[in-house]
N, C-alpha and C. Protein backbone atom coordinates (compact mmCIF):
# COMPACT_ATOMS: atom_id res chain seq x y z
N UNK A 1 126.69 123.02 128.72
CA UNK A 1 125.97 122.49 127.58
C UNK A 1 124.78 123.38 127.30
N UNK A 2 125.09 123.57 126.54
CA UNK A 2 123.43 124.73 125.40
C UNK A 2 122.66 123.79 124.66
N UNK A 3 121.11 124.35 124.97
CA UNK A 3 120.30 123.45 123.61
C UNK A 3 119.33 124.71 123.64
N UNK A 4 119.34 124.68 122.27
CA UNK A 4 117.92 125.63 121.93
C UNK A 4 117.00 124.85 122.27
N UNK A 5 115.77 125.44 122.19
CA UNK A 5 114.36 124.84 122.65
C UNK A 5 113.36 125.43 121.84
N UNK A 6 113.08 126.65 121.76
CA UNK A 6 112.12 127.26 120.77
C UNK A 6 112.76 128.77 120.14
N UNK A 7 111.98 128.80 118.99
CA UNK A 7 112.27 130.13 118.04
C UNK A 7 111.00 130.84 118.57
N UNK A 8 111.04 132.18 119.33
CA UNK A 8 109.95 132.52 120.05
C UNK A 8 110.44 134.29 119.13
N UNK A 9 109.42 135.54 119.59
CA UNK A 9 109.33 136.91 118.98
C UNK A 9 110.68 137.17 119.28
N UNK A 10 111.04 137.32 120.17
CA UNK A 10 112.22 137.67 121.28
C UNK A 10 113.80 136.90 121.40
N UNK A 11 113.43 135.63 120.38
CA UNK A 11 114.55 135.15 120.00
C UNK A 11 114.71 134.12 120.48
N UNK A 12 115.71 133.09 120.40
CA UNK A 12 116.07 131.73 120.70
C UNK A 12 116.12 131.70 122.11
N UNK A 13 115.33 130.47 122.75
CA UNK A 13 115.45 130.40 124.43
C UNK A 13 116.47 129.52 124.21
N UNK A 14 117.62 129.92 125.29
CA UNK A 14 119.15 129.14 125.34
C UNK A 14 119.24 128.58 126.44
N UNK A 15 119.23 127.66 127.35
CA UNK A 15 119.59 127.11 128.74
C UNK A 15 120.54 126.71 128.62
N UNK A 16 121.66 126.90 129.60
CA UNK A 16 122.94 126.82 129.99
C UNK A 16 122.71 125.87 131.16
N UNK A 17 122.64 124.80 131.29
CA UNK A 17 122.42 124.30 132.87
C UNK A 17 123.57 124.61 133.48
N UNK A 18 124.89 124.57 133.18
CA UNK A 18 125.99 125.31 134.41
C UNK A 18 125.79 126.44 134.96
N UNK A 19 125.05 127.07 133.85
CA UNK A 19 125.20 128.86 134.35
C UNK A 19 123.99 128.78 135.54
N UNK A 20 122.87 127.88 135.02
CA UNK A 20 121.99 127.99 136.28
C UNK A 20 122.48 127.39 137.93
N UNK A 21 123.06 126.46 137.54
CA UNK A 21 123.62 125.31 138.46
C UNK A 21 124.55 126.49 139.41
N UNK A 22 125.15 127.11 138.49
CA UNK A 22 125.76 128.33 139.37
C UNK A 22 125.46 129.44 139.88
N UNK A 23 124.06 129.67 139.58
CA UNK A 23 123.53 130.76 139.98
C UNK A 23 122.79 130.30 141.21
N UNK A 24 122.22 128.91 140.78
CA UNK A 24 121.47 128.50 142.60
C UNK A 24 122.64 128.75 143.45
N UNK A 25 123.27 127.93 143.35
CA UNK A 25 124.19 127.77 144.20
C UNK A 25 124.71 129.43 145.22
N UNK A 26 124.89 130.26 144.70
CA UNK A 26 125.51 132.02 144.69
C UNK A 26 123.68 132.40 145.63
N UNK A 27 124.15 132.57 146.23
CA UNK A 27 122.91 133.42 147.51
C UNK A 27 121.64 132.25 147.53
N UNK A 28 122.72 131.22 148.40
CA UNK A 28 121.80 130.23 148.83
C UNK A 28 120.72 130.66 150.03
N UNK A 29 121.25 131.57 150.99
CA UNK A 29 120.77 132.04 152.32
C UNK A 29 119.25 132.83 151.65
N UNK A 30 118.87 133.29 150.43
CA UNK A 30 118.23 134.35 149.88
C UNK A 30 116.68 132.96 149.71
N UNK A 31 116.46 131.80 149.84
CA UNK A 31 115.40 130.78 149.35
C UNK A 31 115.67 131.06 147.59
N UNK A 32 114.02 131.44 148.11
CA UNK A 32 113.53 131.24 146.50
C UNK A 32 113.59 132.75 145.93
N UNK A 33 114.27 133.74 146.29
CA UNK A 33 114.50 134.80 145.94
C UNK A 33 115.82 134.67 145.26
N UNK A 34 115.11 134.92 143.79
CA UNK A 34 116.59 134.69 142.93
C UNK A 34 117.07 136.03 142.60
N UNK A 35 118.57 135.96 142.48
CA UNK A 35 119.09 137.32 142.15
C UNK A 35 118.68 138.33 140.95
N UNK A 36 117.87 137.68 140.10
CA UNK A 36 116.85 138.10 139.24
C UNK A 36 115.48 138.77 139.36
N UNK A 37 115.44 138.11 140.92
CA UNK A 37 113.89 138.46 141.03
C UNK A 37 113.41 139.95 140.88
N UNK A 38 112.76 140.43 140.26
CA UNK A 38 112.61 142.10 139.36
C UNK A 38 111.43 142.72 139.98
N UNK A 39 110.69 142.08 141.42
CA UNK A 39 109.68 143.27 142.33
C UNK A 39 110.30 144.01 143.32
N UNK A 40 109.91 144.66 143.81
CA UNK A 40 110.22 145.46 144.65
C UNK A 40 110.05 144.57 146.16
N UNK A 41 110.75 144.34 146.56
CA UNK A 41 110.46 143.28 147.72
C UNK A 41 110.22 143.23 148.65
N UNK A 42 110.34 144.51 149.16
CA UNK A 42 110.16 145.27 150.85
C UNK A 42 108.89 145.89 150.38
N UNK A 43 108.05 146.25 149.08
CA UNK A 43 106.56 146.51 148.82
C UNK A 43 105.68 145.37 148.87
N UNK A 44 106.26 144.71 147.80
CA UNK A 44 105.61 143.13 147.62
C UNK A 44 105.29 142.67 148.77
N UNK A 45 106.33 142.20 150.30
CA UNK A 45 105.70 141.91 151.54
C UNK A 45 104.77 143.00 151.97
N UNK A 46 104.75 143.99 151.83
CA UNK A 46 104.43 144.94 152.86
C UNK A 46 102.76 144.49 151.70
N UNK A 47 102.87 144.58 150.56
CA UNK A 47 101.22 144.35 149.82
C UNK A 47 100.96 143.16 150.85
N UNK A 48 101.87 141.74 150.04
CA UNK A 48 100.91 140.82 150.90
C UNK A 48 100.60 140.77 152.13
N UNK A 49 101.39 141.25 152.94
CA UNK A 49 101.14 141.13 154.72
C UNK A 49 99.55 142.05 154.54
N UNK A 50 99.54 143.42 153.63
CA UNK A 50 97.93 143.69 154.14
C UNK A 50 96.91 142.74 153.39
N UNK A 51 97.30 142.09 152.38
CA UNK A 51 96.16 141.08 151.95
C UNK A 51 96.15 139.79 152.68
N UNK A 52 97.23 139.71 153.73
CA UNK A 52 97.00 138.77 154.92
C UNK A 52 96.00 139.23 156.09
N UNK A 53 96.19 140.42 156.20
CA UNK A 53 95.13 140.88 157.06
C UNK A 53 93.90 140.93 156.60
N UNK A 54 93.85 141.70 155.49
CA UNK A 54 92.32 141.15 155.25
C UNK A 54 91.57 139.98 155.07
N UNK A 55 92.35 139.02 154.68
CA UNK A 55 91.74 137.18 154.99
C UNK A 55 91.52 137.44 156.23
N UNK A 56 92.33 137.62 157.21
CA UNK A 56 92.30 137.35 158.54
C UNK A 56 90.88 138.19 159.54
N UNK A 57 90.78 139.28 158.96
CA UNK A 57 89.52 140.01 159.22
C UNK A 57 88.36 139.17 158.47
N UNK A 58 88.60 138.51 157.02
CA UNK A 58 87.30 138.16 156.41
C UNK A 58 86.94 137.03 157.02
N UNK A 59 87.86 135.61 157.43
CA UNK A 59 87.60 134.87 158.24
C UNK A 59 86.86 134.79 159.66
N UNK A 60 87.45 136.24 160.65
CA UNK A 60 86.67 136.69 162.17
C UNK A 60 85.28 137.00 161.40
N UNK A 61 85.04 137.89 160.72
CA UNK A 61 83.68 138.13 160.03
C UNK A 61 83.04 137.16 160.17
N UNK A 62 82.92 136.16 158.62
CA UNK A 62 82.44 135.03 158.37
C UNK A 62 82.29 133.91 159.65
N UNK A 63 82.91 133.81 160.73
CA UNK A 63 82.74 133.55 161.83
C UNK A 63 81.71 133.40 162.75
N UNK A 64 82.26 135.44 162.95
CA UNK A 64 81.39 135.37 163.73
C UNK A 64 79.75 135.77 163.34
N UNK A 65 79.50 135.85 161.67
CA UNK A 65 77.93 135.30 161.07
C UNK A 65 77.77 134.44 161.34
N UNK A 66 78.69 133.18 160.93
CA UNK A 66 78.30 131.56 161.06
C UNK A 66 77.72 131.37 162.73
N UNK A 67 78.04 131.99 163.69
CA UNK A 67 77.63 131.58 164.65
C UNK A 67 76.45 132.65 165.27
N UNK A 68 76.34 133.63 164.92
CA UNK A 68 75.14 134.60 165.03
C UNK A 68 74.20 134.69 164.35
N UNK A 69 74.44 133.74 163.42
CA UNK A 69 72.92 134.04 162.26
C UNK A 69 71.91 133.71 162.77
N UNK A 70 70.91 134.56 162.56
CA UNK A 70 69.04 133.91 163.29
C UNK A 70 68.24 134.18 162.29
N UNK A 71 67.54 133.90 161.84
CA UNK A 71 65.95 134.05 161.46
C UNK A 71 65.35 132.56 160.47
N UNK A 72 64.93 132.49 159.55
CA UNK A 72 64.00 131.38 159.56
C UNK A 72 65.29 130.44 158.50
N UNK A 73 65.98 131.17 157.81
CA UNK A 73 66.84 130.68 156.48
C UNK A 73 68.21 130.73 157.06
N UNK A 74 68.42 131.12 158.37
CA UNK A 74 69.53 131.34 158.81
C UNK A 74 70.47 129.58 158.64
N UNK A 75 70.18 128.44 159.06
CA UNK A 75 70.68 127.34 159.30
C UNK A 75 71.55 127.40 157.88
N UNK A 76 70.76 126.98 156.57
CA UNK A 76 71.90 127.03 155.39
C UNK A 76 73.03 127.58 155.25
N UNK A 77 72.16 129.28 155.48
CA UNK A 77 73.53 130.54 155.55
C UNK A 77 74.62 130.38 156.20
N UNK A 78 74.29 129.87 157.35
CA UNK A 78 75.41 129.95 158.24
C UNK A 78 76.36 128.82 157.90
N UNK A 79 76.05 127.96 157.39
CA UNK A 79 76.81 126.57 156.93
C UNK A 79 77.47 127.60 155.70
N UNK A 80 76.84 128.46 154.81
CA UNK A 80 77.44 129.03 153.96
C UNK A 80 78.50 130.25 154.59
N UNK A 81 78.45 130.89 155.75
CA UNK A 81 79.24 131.40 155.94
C UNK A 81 80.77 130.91 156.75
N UNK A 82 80.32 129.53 157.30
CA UNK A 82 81.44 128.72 157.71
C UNK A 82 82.44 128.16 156.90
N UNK A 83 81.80 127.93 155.73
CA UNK A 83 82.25 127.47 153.94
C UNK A 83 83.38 128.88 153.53
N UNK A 84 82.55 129.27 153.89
CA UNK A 84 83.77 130.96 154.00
C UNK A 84 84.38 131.41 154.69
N UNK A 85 84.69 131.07 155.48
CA UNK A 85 85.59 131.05 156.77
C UNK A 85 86.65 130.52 156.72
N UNK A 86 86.21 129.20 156.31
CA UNK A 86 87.09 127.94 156.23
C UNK A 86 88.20 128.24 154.66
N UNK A 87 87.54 128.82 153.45
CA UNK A 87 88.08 129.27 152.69
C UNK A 87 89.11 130.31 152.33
N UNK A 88 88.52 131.45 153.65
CA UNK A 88 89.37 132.29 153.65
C UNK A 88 90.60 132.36 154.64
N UNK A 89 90.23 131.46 155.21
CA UNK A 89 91.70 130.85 156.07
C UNK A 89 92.23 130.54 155.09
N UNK A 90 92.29 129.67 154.17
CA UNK A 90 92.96 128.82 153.02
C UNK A 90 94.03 129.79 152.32
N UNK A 91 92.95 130.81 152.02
CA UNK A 91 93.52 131.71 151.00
C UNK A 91 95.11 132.90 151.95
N UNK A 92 94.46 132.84 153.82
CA UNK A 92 95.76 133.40 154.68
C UNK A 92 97.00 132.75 154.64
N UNK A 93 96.68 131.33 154.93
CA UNK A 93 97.49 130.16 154.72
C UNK A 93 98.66 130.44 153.82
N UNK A 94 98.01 130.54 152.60
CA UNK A 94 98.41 130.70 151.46
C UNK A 94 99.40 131.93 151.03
N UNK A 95 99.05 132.97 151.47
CA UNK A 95 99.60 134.10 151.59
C UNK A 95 100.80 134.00 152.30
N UNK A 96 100.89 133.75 153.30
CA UNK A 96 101.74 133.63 154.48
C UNK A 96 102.94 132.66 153.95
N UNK A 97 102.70 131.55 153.62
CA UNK A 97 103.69 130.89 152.97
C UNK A 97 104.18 131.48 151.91
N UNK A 98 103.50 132.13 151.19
CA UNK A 98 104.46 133.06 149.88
C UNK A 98 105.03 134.17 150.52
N UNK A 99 104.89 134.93 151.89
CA UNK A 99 105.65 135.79 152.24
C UNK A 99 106.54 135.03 153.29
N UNK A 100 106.58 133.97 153.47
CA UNK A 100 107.53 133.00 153.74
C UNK A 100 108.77 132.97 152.89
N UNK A 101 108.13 132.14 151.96
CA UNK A 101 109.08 132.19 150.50
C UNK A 101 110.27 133.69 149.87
N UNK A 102 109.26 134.14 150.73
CA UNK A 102 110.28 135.56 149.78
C UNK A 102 110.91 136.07 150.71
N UNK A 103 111.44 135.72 151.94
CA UNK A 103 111.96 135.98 153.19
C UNK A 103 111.69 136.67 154.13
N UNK A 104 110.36 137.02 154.00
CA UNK A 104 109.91 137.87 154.65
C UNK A 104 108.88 137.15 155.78
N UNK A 105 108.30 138.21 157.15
CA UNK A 105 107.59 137.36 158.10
C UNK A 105 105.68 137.83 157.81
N UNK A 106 105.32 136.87 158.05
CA UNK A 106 103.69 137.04 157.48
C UNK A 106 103.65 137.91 159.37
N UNK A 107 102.62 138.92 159.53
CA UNK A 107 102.37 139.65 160.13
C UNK A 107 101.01 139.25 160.78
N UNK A 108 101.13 138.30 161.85
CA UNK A 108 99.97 137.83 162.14
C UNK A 108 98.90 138.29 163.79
N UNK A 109 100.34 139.50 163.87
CA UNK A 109 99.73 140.48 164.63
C UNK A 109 98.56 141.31 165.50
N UNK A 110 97.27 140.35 166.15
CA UNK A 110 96.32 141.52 166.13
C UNK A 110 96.12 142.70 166.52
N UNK A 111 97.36 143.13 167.15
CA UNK A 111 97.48 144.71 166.98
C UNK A 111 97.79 145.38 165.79
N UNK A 112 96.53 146.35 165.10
CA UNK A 112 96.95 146.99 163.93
C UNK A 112 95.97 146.02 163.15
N UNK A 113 95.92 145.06 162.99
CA UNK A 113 95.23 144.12 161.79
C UNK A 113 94.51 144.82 160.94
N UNK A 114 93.34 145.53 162.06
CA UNK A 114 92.13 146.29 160.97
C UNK A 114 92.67 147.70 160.74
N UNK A 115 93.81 147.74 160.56
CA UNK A 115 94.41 148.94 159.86
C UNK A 115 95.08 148.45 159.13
N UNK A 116 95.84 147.30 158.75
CA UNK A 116 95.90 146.38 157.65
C UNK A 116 95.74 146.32 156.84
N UNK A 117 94.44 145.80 157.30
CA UNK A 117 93.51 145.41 155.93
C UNK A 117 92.61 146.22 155.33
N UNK A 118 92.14 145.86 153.93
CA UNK A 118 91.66 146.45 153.53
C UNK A 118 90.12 146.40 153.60
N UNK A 119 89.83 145.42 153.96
CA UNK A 119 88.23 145.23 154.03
C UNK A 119 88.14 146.02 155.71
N UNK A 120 86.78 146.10 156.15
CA UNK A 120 86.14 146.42 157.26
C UNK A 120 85.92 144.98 158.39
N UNK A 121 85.94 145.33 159.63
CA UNK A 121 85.06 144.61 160.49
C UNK A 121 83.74 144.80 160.98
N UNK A 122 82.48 145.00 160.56
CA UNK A 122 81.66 145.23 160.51
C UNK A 122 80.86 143.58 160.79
N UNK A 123 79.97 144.15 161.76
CA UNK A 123 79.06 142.91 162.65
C UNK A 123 77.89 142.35 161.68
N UNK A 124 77.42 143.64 161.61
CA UNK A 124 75.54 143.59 160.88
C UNK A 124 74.88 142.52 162.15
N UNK A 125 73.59 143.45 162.39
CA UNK A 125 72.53 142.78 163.51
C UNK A 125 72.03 141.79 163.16
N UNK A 126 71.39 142.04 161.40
CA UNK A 126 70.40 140.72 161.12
C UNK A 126 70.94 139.93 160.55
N UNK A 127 70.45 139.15 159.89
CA UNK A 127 70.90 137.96 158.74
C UNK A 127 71.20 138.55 157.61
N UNK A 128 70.11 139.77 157.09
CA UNK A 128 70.49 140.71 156.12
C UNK A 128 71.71 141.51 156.02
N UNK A 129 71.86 142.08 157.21
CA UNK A 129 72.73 143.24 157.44
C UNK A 129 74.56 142.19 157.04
N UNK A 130 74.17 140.98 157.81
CA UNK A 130 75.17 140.39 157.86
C UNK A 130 75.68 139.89 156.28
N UNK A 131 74.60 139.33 155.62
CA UNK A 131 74.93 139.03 154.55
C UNK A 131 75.48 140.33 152.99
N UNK A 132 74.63 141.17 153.52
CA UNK A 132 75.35 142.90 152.83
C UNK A 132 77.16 143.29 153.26
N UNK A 133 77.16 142.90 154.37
CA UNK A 133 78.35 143.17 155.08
C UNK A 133 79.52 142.61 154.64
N UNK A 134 79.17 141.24 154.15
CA UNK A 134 80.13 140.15 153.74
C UNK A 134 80.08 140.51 152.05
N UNK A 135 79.44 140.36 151.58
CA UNK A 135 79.31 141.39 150.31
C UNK A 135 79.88 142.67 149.92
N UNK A 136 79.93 143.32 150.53
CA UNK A 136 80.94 144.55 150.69
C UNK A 136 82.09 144.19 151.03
N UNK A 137 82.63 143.52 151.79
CA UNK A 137 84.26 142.94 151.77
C UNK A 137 84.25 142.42 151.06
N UNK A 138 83.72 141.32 150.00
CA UNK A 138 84.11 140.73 149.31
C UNK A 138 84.48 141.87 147.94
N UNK A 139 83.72 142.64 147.55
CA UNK A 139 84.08 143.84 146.96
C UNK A 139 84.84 144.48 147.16
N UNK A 140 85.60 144.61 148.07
CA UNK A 140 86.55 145.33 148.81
C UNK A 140 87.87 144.66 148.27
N UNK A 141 87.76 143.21 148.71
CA UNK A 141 88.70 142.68 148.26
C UNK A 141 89.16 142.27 146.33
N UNK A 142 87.88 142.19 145.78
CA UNK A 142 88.01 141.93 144.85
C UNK A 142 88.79 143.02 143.97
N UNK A 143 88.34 144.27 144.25
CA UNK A 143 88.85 145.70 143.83
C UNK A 143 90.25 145.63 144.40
N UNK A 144 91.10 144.87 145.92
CA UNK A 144 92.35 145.58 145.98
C UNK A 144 93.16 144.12 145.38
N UNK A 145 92.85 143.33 145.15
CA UNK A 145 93.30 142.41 145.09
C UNK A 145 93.66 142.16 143.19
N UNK A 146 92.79 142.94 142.22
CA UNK A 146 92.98 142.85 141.14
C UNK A 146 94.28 144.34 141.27
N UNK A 147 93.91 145.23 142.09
CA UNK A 147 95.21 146.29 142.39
C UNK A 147 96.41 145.31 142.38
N UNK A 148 96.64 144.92 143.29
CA UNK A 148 98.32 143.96 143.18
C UNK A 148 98.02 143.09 142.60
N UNK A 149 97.14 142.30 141.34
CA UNK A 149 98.15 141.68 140.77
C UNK A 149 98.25 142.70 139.34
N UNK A 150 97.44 143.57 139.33
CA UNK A 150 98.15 145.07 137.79
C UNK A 150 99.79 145.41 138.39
N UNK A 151 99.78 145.50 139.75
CA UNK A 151 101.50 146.06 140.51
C UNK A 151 102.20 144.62 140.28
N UNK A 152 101.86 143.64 140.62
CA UNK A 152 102.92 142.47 140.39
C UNK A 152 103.25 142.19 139.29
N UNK A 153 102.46 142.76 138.29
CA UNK A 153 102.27 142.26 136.82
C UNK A 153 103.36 140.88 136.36
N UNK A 154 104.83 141.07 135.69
CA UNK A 154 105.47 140.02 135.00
C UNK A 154 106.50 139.91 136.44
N UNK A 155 106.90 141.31 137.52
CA UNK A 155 108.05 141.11 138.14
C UNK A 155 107.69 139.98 139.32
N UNK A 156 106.55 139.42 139.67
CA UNK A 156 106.48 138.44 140.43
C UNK A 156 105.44 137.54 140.13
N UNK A 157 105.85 136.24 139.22
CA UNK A 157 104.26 135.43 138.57
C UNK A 157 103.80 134.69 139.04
N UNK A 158 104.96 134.46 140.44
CA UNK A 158 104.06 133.33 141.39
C UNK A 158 103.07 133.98 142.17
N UNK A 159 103.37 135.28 143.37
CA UNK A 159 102.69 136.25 143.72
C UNK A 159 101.81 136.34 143.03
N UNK A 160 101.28 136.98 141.77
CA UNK A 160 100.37 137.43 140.95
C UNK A 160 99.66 136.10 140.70
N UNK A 161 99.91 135.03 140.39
CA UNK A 161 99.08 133.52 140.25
C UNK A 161 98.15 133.40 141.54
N UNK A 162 98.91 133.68 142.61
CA UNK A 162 98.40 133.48 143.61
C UNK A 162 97.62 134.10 144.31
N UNK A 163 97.53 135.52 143.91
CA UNK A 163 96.23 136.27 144.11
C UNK A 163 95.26 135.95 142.89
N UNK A 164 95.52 135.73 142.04
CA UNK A 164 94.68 135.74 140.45
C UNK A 164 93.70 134.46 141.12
N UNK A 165 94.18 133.17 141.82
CA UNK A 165 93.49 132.35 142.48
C UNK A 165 92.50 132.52 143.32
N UNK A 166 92.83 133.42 144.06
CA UNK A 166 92.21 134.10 145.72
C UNK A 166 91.39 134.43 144.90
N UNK A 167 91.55 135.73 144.09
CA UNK A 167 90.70 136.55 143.44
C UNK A 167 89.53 136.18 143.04
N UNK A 168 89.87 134.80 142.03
CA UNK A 168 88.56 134.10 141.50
C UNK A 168 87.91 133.54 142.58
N UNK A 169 87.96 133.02 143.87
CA UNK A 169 87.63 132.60 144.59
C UNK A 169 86.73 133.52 145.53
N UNK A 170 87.48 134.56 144.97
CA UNK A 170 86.41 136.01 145.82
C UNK A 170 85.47 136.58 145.18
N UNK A 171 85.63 136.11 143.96
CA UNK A 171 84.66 136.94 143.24
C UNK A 171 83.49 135.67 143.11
N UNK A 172 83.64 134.31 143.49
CA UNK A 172 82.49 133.18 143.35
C UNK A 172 81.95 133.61 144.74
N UNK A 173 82.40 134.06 145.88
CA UNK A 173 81.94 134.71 147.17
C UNK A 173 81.10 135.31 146.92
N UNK A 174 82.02 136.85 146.20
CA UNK A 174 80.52 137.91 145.97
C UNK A 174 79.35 137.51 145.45
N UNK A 175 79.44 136.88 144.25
CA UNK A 175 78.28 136.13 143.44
C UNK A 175 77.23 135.44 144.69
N UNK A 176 78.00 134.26 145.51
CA UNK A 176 77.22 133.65 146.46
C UNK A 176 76.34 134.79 147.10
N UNK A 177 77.12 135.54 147.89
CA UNK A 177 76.56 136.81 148.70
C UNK A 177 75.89 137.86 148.05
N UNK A 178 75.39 137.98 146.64
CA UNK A 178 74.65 138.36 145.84
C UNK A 178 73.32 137.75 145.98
N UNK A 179 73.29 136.74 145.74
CA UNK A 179 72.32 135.57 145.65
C UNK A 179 71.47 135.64 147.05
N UNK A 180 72.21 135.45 147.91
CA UNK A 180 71.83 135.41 149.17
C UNK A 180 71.08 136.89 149.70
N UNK A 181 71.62 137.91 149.62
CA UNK A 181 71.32 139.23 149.69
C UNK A 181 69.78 139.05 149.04
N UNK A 182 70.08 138.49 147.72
CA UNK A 182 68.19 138.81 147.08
C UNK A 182 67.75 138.11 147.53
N UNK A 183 67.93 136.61 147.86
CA UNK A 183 67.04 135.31 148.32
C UNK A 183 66.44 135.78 149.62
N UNK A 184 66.87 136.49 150.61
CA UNK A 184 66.79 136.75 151.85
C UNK A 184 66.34 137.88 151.84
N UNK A 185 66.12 138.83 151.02
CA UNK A 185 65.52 140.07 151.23
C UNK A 185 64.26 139.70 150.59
N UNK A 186 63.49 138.75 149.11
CA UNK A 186 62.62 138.92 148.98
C UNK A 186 61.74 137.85 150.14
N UNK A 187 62.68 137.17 151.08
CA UNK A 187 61.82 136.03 152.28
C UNK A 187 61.56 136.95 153.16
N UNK A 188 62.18 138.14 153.58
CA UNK A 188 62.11 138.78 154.87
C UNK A 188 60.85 139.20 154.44
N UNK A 189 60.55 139.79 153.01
CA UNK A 189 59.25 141.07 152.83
C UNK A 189 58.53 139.96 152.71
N UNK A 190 58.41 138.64 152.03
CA UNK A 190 57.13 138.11 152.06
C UNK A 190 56.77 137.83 153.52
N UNK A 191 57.65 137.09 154.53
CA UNK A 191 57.78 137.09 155.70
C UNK A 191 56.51 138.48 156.30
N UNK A 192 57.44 139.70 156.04
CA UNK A 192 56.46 140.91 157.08
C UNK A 192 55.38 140.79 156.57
N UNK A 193 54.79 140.74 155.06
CA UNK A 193 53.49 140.78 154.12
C UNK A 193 52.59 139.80 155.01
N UNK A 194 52.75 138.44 155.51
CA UNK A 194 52.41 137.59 156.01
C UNK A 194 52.41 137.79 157.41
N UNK A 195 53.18 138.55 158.19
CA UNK A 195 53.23 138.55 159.45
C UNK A 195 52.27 139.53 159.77
């Protein structure tokens, strides 16, 4: 049975429900990888597995700030860097199940990780250093992460949704870690002015 649905640039959308009904059915073993699917698929994992690693590095980061932070403003921060921790697990989570989905194994490996990923593991001593640090990965990521979804573009729109998500979520990071960077650098100098 055929029904049109809309008059679109490109011409009449036609659904056949048999033809689909028969196409699930034909490479059931494949999931949600339809015989259509138009990315490159042994790249596509190999992208997301390194944007799994870098959650996985941004999370140890954010960590281990949340539990090293010291100086007078440190208590908030660190609640703010646990907030990010906790987030960027979300966003591994997330990843991992879409390289689930596409039959592939999420790479949760810590041998190799920080060759992985694309961000750094970097400590930073102070509260400053730390909060610059996290700022720079978040840049890091924001820059590779708008990279695959320009490469995923139309051939994978769940993939590409699903970084386009992360993404925005990384870029309300940087902003935070912007904020913080100035809030904390003009307390440190009034701080020494006073000390």
């Amino acid at each position: 049975m055929k029904s049109g649905v809309s008059q679109q640039k490109k011409g009449p959308f036609l659904t056949d429900i048999e033809e689909i009904r028969r196409r699930a059915r034909k490479h059931i073993e494949n999931g949600a990888v339809m015989p259509d699917y138009q990315g490159d698929l042994k790249t596509v994992l190999c992208v997301l597995n390194e944007a799994l690693a870098t959650e996985l590095i941004c999370v140890l980061r954010y960590k281990r700030h949340h539990y090293t932070a010291k100086g007078i403003p440190s208590q908030g921060i660190a609640e703010e860097f646990l907030e990010h921790a906790q987030e960027e697990q979300r966003h591994a989570d997330q990843i991992a199940e879409r390289i689930t989905q596409l039959g592939g194994e999420p790479n949760f490996n810590p041998e190799g990780l920080l060759t992985r990923s694309h961000s750094e593991y970097v400590e930073g001593e102070t509260l400053l250093e730390m909060i610059r640090e996290d700022l720079i990965a978040e840049r890091v990521a924001i820059e590779s992460y708008s990279e695959i979804i320009r490469y995923l573009g139309d051939s994978d729109p769940t993939s590409r949704r699903m970084m386009e998500e992360i993404l925005a979520n990384e870029e309300e990071h940087a902003e935070e870690m912007e904020t913080l960077l100035e809030t904390v650098g003009k307390e440190e100098k009034q701080y020494e002015r006073q000390g």
